[in-house]
PDB file of N, CA and C in Angstrom:
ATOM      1  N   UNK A   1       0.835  -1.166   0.000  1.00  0.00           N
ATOM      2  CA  UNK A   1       0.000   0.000   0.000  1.00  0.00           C
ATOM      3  C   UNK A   1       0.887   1.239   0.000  1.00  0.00           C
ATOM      4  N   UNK A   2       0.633   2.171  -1.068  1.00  0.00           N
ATOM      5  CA  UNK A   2       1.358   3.793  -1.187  1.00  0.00           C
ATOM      6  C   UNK A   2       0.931   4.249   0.028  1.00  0.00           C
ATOM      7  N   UNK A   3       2.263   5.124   0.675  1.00  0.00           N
ATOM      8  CA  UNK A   3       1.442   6.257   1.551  1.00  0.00           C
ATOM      9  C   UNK A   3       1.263   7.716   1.111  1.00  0.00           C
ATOM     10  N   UNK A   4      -0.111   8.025   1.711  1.00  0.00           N
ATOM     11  CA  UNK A   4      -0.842   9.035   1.030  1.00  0.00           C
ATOM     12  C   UNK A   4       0.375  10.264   1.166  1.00  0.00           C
ATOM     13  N   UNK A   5       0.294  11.464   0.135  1.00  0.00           N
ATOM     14  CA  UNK A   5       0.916  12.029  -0.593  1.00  0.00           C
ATOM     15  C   UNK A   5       0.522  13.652   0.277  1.00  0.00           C
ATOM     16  N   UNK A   6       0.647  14.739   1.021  1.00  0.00           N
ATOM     17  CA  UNK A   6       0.267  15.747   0.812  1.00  0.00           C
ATOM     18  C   UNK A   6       0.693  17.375   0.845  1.00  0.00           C
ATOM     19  N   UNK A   7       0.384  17.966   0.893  1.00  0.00           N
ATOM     20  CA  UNK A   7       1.064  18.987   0.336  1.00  0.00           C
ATOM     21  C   UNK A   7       1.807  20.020   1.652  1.00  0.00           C
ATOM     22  N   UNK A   8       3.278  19.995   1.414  1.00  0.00           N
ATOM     23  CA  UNK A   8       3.726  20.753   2.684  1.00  0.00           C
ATOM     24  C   UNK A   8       4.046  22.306   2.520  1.00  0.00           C
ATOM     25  N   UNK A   9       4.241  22.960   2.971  1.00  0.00           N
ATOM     26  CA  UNK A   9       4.171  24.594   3.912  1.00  0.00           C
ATOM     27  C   UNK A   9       4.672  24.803   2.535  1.00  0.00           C
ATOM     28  N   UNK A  10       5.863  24.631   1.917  1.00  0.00           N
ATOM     29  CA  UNK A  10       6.514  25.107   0.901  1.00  0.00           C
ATOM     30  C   UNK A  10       6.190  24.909  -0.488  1.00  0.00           C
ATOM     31  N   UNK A  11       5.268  24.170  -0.743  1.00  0.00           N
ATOM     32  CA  UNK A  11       4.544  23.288  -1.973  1.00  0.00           C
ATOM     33  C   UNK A  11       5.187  21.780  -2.458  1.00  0.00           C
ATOM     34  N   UNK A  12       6.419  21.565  -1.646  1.00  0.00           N
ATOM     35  CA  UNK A  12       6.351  19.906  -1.799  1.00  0.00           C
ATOM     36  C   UNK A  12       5.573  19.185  -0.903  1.00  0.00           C
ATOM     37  N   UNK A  13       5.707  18.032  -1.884  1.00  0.00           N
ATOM     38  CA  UNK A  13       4.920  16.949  -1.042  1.00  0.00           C
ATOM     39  C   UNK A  13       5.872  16.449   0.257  1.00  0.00           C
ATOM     40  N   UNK A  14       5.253  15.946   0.833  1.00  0.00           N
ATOM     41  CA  UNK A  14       5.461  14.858   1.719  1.00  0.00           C
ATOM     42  C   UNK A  14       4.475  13.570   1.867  1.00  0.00           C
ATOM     43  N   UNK A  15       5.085  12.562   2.638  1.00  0.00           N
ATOM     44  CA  UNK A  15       4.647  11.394   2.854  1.00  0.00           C
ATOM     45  C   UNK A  15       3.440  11.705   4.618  1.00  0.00           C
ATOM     46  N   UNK A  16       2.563  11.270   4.115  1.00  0.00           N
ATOM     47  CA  UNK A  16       1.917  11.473   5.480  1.00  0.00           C
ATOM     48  C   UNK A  16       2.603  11.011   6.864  1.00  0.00           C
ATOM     49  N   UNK A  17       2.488  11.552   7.977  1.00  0.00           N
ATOM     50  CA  UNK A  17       3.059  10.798   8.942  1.00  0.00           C
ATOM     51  C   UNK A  17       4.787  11.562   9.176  1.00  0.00           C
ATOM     52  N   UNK A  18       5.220  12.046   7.844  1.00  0.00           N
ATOM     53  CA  UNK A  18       6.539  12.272   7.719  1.00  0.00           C
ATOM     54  C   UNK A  18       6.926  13.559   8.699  1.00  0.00           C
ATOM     55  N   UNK A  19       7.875  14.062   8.975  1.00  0.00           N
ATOM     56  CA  UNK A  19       7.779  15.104   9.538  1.00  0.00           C
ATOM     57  C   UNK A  19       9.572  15.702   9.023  1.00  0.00           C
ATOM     58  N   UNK A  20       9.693  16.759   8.918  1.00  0.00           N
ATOM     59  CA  UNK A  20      10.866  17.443   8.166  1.00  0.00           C
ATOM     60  C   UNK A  20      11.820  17.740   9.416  1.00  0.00           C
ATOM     61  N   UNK A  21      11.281  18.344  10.087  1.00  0.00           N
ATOM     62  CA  UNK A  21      12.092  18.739  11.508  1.00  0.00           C
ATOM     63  C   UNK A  21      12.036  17.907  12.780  1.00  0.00           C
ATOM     64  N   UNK A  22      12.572  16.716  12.808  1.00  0.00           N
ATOM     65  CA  UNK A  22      13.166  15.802  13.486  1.00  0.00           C
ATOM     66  C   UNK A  22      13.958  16.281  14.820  1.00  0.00           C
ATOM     67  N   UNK A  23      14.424  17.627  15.027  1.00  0.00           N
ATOM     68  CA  UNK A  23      15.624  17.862  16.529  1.00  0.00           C
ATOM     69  C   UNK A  23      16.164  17.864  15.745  1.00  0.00           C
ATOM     70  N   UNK A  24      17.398  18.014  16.732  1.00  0.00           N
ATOM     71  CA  UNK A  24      18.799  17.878  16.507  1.00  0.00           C
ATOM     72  C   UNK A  24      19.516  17.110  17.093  1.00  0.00           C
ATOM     73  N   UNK A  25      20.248  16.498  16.002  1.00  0.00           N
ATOM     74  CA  UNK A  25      20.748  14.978  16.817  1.00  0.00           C
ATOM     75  C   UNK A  25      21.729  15.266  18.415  1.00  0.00           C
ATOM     76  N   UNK A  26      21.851  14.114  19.091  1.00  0.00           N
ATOM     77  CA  UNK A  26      21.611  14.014  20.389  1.00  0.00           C
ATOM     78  C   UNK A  26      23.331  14.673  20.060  1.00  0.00           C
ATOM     79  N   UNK A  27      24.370  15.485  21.163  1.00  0.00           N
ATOM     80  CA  UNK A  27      25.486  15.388  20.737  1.00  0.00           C
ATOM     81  C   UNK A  27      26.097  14.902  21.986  1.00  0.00           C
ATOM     82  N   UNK A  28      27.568  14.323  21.676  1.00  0.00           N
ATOM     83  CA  UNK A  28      27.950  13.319  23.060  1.00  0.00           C
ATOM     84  C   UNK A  28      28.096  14.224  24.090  1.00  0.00           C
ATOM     85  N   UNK A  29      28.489  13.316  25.368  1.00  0.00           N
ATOM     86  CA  UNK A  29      28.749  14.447  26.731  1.00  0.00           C
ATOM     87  C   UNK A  29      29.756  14.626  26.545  1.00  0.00           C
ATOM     88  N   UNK A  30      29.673  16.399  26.783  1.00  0.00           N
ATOM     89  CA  UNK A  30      30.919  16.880  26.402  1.00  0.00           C
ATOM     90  C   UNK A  30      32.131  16.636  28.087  1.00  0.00           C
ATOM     91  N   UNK A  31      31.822  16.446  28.883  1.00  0.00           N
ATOM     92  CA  UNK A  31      32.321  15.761  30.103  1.00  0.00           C
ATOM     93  C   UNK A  31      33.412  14.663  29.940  1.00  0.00           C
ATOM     94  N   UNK A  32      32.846  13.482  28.792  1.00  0.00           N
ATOM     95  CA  UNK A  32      33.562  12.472  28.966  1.00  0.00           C
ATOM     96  C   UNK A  32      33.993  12.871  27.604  1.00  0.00           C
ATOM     97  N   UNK A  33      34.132  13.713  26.825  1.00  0.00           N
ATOM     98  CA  UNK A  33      34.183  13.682  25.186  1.00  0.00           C
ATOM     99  C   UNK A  33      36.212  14.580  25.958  1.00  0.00           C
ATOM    100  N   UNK A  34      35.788  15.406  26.802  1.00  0.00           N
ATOM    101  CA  UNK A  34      36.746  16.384  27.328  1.00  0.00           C
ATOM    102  C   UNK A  34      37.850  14.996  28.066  1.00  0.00           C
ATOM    103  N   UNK A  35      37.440  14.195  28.419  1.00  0.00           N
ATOM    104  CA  UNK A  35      38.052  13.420  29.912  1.00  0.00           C
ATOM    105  C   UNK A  35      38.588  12.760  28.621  1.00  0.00           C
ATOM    106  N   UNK A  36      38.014  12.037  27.813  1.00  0.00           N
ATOM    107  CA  UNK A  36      39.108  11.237  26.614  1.00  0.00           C
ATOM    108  C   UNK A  36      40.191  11.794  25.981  1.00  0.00           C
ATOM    109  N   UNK A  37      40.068  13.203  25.773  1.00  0.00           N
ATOM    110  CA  UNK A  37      41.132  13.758  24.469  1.00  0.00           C
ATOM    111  C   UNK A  37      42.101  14.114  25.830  1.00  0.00           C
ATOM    112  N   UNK A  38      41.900  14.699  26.558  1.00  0.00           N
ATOM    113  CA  UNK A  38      42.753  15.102  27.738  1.00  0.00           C
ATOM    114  C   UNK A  38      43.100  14.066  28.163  1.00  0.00           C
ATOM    115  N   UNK A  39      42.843  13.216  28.428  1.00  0.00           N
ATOM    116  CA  UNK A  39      43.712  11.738  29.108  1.00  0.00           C
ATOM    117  C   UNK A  39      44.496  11.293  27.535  1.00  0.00           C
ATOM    118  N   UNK A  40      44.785  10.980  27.091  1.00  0.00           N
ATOM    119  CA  UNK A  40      45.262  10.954  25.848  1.00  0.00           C
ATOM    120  C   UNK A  40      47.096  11.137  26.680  1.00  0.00           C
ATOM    121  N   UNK A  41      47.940   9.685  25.852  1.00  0.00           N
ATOM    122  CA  UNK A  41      48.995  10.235  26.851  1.00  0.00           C
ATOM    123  C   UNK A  41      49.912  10.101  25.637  1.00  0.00           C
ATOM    124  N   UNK A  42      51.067  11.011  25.896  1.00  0.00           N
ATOM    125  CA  UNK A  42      52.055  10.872  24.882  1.00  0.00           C
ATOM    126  C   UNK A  42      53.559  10.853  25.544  1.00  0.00           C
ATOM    127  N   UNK A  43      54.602  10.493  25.628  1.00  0.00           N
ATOM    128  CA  UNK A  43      55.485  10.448  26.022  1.00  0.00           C
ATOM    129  C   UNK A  43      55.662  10.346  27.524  1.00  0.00           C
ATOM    130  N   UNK A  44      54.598   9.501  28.107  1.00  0.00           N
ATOM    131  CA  UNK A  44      54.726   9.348  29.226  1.00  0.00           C
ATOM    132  C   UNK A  44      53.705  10.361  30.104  1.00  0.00           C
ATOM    133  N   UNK A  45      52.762  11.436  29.398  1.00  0.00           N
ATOM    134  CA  UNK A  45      52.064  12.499  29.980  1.00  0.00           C
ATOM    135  C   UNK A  45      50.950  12.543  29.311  1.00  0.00           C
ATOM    136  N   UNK A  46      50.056  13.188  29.942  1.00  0.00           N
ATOM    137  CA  UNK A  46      48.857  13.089  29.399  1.00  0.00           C
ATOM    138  C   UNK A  46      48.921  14.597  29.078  1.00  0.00           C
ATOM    139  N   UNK A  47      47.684  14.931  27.895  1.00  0.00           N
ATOM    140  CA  UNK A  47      47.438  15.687  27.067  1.00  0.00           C
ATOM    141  C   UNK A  47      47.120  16.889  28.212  1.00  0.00           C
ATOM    142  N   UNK A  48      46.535  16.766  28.998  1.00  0.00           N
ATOM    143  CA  UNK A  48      46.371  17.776  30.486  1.00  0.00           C
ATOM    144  C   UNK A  48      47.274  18.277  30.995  1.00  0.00           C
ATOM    145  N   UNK A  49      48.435  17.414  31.679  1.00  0.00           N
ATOM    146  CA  UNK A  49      49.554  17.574  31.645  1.00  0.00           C
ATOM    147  C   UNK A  49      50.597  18.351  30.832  1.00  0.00           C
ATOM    148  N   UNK A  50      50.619  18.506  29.514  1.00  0.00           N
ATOM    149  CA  UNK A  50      51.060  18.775  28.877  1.00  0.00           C
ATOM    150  C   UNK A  50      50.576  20.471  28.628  1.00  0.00           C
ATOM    151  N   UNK A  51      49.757  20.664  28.674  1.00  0.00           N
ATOM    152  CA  UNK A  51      48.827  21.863  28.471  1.00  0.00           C
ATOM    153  C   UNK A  51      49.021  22.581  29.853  1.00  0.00           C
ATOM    154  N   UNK A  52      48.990  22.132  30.841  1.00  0.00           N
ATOM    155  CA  UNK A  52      49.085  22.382  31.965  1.00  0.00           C
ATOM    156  C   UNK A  52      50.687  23.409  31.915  1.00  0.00           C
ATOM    157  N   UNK A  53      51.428  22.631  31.580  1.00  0.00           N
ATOM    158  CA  UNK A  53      52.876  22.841  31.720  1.00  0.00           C
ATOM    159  C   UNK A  53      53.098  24.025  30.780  1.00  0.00           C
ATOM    160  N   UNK A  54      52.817  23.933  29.650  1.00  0.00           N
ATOM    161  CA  UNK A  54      52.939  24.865  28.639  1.00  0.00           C
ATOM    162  C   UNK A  54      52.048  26.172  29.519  1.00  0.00           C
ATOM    163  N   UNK A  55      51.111  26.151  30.098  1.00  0.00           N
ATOM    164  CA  UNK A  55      50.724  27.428  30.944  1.00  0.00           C
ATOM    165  C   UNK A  55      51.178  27.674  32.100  1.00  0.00           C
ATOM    166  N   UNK A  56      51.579  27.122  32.655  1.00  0.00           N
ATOM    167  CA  UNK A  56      52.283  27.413  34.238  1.00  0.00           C
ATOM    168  C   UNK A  56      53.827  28.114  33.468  1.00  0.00           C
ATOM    169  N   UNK A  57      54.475  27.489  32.280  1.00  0.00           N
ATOM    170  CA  UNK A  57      55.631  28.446  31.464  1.00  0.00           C
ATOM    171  C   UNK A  57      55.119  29.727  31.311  1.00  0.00           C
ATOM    172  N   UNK A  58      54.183  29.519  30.824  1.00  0.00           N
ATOM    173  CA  UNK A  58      53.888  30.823  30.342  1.00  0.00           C
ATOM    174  C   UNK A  58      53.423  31.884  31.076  1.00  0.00           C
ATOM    175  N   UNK A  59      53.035  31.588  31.850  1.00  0.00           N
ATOM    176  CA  UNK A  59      52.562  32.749  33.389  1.00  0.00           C
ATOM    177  C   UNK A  59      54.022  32.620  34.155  1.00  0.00           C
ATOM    178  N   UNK A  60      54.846  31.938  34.082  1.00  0.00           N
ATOM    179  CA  UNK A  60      56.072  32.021  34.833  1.00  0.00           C
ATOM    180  C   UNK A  60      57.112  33.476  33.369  1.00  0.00           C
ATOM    181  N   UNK A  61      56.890  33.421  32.581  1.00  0.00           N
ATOM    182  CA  UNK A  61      57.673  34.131  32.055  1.00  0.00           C
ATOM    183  C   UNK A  61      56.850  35.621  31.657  1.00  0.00           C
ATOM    184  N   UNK A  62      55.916  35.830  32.553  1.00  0.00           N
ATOM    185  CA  UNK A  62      55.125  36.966  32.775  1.00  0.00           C
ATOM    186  C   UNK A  62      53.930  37.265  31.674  1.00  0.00           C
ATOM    187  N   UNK A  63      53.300  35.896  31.580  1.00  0.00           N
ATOM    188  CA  UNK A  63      51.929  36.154  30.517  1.00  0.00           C
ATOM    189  C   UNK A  63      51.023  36.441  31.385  1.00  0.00           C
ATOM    190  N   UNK A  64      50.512  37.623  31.713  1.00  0.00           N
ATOM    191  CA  UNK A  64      48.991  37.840  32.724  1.00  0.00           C
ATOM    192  C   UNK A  64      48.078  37.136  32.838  1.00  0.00           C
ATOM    193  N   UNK A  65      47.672  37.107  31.051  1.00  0.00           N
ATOM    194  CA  UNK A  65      46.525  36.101  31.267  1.00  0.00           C
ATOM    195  C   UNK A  65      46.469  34.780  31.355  1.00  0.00           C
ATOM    196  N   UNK A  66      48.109  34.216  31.119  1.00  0.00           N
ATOM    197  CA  UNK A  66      47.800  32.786  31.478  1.00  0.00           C
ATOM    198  C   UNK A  66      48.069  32.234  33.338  1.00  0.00           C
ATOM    199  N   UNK A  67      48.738  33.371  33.404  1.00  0.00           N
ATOM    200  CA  UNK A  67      48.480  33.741  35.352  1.00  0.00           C
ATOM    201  C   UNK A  67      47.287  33.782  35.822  1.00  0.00           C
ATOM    202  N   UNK A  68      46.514  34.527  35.066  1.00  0.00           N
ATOM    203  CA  UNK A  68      45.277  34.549  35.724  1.00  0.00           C
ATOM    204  C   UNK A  68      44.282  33.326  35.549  1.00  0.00           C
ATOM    205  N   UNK A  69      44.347  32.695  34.536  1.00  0.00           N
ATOM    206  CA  UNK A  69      43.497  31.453  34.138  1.00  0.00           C
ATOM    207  C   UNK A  69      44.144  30.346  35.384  1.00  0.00           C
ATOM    208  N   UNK A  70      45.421  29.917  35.578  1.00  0.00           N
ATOM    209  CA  UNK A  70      46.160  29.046  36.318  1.00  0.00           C
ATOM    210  C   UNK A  70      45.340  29.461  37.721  1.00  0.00           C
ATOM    211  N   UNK A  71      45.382  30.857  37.968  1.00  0.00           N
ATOM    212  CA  UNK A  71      45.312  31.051  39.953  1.00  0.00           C
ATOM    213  C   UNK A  71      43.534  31.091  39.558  1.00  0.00           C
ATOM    214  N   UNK A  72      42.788  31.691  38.424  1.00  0.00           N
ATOM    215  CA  UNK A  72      41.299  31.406  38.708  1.00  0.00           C
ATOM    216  C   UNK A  72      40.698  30.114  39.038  1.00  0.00           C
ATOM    217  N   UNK A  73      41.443  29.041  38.425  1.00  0.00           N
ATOM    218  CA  UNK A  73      41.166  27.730  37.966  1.00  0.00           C
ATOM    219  C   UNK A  73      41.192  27.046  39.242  1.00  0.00           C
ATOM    220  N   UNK A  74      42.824  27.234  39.839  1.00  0.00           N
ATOM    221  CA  UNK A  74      43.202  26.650  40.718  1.00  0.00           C
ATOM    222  C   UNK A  74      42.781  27.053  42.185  1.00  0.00           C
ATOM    223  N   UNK A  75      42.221  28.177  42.646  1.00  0.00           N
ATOM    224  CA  UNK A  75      42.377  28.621  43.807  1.00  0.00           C
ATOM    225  C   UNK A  75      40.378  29.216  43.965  1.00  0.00           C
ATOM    226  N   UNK A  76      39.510  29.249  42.329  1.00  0.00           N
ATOM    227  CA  UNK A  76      38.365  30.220  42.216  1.00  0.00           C
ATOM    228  C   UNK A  76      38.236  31.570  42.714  1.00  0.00           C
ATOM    229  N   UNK A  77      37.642  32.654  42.218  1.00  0.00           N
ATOM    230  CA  UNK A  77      37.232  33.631  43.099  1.00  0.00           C
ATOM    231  C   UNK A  77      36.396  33.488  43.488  1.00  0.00           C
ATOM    232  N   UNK A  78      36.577  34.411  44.656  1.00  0.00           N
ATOM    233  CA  UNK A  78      35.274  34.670  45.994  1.00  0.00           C
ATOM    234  C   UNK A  78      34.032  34.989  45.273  1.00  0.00           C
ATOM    235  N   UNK A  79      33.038  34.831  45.995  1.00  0.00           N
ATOM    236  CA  UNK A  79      31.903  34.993  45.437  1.00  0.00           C
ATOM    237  C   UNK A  79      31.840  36.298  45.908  1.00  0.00           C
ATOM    238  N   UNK A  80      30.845  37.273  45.062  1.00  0.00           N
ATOM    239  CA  UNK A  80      30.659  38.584  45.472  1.00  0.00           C
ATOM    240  C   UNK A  80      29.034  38.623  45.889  1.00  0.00           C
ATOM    241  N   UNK A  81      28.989  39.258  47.370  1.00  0.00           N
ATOM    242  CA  UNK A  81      27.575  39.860  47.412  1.00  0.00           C
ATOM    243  C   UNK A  81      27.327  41.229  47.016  1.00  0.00           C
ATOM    244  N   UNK A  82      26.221  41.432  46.361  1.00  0.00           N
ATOM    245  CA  UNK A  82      25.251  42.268  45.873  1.00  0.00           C
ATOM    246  C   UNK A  82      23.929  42.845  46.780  1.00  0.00           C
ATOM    247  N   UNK A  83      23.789  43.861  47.715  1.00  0.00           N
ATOM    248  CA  UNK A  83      22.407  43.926  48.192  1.00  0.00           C
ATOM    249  C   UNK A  83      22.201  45.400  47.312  1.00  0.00           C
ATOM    250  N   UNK A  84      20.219  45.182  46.958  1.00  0.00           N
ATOM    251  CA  UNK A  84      20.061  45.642  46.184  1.00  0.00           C
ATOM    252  C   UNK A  84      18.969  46.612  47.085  1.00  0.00           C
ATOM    253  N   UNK A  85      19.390  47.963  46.838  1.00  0.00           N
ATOM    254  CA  UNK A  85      18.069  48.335  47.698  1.00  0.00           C
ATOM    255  C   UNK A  85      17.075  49.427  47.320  1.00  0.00           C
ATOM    256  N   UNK A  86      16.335  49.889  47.306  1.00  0.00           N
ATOM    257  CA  UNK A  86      15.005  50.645  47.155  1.00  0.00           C
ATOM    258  C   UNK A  86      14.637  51.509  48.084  1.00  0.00           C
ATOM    259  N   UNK A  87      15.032  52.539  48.370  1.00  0.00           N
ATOM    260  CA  UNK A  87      14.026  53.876  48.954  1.00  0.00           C
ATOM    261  C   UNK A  87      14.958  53.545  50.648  1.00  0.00           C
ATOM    262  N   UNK A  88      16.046  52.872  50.299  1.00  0.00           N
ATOM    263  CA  UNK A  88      16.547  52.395  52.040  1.00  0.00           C
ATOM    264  C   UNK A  88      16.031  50.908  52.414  1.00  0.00           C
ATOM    265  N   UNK A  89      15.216  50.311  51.709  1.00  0.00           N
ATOM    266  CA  UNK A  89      14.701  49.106  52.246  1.00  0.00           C
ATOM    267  C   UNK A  89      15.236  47.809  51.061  1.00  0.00           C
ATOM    268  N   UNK A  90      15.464  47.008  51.896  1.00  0.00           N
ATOM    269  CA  UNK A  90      16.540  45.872  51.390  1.00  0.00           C
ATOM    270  C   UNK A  90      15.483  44.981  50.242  1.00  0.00           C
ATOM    271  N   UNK A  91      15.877  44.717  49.009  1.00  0.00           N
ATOM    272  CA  UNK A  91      14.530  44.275  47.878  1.00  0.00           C
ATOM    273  C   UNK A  91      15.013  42.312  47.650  1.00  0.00           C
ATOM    274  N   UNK A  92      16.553  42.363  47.951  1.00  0.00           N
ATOM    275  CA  UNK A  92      16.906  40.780  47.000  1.00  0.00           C
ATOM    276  C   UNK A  92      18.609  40.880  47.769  1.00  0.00           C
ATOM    277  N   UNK A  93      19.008  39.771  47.958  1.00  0.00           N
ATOM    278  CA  UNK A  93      20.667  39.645  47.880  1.00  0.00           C
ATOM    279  C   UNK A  93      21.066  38.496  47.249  1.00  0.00           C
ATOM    280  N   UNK A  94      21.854  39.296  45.896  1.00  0.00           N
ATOM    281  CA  UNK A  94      22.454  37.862  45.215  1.00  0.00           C
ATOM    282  C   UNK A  94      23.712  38.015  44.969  1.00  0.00           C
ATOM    283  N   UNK A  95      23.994  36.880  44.476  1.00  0.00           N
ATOM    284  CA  UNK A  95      25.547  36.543  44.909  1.00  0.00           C
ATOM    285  C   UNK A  95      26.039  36.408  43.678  1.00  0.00           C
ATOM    286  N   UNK A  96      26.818  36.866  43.075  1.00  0.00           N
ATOM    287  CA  UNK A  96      27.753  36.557  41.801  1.00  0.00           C
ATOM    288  C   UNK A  96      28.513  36.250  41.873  1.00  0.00           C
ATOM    289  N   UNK A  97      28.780  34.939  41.183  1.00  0.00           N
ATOM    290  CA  UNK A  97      29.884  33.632  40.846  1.00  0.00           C
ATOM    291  C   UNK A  97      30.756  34.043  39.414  1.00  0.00           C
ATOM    292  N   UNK A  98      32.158  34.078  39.502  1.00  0.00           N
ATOM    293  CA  UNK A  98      32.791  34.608  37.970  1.00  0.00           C
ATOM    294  C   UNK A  98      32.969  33.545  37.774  1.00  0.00           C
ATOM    295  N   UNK A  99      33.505  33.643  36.726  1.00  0.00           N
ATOM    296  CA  UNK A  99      33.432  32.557  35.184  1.00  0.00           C
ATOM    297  C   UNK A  99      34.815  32.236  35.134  1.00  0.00           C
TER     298      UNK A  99
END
């Protein structure tokens, strides 16, 4: 048996039942997708390792920003409070987390 034939948004057909926009395929966890290429070992070190080293050089020979990525990473900043207030009277207190 054919399946019935009918007419979609754009003037092609489709197959009944069919549908054009499906999602988007599922994509892997990027968690363990990260934990594979980084464990990855080469000469005795892993790909982490290796990356690691090349930035701790490089903040040792006075790169700021790779100083600052090493001590954010390694140590986080403090969280900051925020009170927010209105006419003198206290409305919300939130806390901002950096990136």
């Amino acid at each position: 048996m054919m399946a019935e034939m009918r007419q979609g948004r754009n003037g092609g057909k489709l197959k009944s039942g069919n549908t054009i926009n499906v999602g988007r395929p599922k994509l892997p966890d990027l968690k363990e997708a990260m934990a594979k290429v980084l464990g990855e070992e080469k000469d005795g070190r892993t790909a982490l390792e290796a990356i690691l080293a090349a930035l701790r050089l490089k903040a040792a020979r006075g790169d700021a920003k790779a100083a600052e990525l090493l001590l954010k990473y390694t140590y986080r900043q403090p969280t900051q409070e925020i009170d927010l207030k209105s006419n003198g009277k206290e409305m919300r207190s939130w806390t901002v987390k950096s990136v």
